[in-house]
N, C-alpha and C. Protein backbone atom coordinates (compact mmCIF):
# COMPACT_ATOMS: atom_id res chain seq x y z
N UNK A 1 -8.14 -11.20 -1.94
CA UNK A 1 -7.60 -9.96 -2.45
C UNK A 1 -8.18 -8.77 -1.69
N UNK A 2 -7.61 -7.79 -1.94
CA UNK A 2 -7.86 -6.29 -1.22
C UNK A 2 -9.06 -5.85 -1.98
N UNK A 3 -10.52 -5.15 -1.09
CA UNK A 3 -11.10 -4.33 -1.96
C UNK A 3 -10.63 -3.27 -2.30
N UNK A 4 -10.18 -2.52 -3.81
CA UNK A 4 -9.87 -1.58 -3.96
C UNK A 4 -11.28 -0.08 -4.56
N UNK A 5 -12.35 -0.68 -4.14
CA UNK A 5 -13.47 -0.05 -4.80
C UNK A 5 -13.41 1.51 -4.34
N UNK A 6 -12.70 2.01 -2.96
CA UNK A 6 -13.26 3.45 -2.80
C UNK A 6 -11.33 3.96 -2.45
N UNK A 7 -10.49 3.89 -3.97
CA UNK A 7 -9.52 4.52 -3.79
C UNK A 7 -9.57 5.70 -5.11
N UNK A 8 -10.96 6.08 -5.81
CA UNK A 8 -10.50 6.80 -7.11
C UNK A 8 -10.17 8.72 -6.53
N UNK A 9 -9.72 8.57 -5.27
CA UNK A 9 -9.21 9.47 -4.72
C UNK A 9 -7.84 9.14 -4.33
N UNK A 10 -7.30 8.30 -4.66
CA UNK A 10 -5.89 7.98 -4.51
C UNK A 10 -4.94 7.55 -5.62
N UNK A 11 -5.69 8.09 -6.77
CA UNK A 11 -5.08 7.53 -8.15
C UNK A 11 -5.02 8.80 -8.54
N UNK A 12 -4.17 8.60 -9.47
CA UNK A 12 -4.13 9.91 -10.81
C UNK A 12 -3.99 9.48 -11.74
N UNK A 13 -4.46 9.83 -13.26
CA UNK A 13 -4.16 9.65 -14.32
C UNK A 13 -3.74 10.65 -15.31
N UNK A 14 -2.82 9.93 -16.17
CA UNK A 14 -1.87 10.93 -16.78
C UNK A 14 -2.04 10.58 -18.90
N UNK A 15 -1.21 10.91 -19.08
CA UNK A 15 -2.02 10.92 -20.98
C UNK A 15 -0.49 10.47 -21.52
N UNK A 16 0.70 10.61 -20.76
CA UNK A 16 2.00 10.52 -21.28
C UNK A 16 3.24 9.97 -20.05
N UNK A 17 4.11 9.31 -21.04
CA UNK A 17 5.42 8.99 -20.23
C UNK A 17 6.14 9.99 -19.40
N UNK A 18 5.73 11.42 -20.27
CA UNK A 18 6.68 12.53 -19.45
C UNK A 18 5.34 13.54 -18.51
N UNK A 19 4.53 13.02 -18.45
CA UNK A 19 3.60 13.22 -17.42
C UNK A 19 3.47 12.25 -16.14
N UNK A 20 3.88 11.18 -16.43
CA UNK A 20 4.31 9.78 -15.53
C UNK A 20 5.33 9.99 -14.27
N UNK A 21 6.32 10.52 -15.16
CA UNK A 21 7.81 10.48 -14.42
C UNK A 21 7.62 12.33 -14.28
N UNK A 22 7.11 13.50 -14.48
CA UNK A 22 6.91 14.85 -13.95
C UNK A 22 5.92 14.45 -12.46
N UNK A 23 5.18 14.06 -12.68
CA UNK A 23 3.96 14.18 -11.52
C UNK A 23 4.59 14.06 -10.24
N UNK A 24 4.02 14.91 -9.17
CA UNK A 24 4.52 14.57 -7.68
C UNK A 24 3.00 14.03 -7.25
N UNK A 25 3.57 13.35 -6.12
CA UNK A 25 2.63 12.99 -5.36
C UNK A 25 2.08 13.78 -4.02
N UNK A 26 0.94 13.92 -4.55
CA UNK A 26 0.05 15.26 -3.58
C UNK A 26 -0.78 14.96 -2.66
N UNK A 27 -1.54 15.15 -1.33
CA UNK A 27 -2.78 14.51 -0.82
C UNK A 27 -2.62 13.21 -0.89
N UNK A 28 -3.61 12.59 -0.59
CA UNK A 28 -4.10 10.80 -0.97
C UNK A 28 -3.41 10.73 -2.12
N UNK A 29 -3.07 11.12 -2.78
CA UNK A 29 -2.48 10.35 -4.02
C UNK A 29 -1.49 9.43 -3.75
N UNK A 30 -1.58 8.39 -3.67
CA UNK A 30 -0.48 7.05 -3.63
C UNK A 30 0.07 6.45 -4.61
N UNK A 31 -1.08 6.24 -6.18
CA UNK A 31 -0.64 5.79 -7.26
C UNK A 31 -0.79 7.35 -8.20
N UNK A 32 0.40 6.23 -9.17
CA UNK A 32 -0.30 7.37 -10.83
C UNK A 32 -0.11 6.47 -11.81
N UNK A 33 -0.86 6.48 -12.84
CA UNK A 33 -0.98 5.61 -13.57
C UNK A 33 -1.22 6.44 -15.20
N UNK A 34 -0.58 5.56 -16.31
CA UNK A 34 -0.45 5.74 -17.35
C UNK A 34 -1.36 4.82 -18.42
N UNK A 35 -2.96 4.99 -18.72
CA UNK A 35 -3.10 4.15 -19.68
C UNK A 35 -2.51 3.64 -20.95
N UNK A 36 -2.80 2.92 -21.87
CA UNK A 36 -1.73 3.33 -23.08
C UNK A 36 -2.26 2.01 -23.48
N UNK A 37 -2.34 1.74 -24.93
CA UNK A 37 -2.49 0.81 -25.68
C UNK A 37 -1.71 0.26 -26.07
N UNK A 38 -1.19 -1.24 -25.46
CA UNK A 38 0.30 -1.70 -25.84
C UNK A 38 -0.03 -2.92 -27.20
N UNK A 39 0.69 -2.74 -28.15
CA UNK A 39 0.41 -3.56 -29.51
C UNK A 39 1.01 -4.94 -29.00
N UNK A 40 0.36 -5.79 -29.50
CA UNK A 40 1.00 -7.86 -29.07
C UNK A 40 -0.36 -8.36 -28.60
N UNK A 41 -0.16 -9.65 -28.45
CA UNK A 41 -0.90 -10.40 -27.59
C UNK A 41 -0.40 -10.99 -26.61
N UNK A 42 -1.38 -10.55 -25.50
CA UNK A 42 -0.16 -11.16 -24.23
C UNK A 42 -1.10 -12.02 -23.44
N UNK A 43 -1.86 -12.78 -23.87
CA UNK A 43 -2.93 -13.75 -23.40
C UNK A 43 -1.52 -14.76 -23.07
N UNK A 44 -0.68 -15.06 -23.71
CA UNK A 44 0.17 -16.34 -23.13
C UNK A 44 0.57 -15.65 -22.14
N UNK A 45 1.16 -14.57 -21.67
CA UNK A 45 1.43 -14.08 -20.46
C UNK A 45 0.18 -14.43 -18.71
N UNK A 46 -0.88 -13.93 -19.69
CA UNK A 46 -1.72 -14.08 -18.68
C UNK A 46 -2.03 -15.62 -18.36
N UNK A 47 -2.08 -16.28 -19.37
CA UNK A 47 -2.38 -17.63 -18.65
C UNK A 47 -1.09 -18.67 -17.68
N UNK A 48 0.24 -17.33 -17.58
CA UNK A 48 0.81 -18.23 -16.94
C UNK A 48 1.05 -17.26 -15.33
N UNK A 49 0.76 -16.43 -15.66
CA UNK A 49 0.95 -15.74 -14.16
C UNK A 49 -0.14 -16.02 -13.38
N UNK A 50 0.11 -16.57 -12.15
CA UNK A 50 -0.88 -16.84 -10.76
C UNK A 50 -1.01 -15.87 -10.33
N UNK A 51 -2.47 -15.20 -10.18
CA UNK A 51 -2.65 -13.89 -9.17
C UNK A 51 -3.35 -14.22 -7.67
N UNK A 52 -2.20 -14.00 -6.66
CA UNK A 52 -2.36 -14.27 -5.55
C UNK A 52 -3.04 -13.19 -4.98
N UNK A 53 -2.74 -12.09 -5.31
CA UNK A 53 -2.59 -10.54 -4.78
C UNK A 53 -2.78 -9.59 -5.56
N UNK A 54 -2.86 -8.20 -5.01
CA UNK A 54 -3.31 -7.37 -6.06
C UNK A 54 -2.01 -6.73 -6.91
N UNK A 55 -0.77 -7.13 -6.71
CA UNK A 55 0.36 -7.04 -7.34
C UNK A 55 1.12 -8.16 -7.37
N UNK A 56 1.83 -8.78 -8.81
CA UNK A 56 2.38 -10.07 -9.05
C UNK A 56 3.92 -9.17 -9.68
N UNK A 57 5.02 -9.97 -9.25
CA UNK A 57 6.09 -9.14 -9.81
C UNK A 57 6.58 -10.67 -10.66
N UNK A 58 6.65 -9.78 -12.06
CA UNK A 58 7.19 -10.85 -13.26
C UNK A 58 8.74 -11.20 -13.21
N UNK A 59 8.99 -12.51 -13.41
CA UNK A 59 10.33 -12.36 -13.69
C UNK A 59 10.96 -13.65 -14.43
N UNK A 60 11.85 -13.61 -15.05
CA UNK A 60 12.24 -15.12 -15.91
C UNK A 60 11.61 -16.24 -15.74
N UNK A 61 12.06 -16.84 -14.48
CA UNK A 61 11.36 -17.75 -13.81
C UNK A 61 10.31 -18.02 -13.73
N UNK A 62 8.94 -17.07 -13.86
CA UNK A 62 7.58 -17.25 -14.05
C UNK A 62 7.71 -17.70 -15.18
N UNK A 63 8.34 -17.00 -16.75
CA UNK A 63 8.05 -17.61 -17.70
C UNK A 63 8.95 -18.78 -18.10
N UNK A 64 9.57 -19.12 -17.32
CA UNK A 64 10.64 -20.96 -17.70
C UNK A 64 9.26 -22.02 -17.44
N UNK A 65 8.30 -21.73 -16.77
CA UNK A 65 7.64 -23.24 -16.00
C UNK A 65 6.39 -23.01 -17.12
């Protein structure tokens, strides 16, 4: 995997959905990101996705097998 340890100059963080989708991207900024506390348990999710990389894209098919 990629070290991502010296990008907290290339992130932004935001408090809302309509702060998410307002924000431009300025300088180093590459990501923006939205914390948020999502209600469920998604431990069955995690034990079926393989992390190869530092991004996995979900889709039906991961969860049929």
């Amino acid at each position: 995997m990629i070290d991502v340890s010296n990008t907290e100059n290339q992130i932004h963080y935001v408090n809302s959905f309509e702060e998410l989708v307002s924000t431009a991207f300025v300088g180093d900024v590459n990501a923006i990101c939205w914390h948020r506390k999502l209600a469920g348990d998604f431990s069955e999710i995690i034990k079926k996705v393989k992390l190869n990389s530092n991004l996995v894209e979900l889709n039906k098919a991961t969860f049929k097998t």
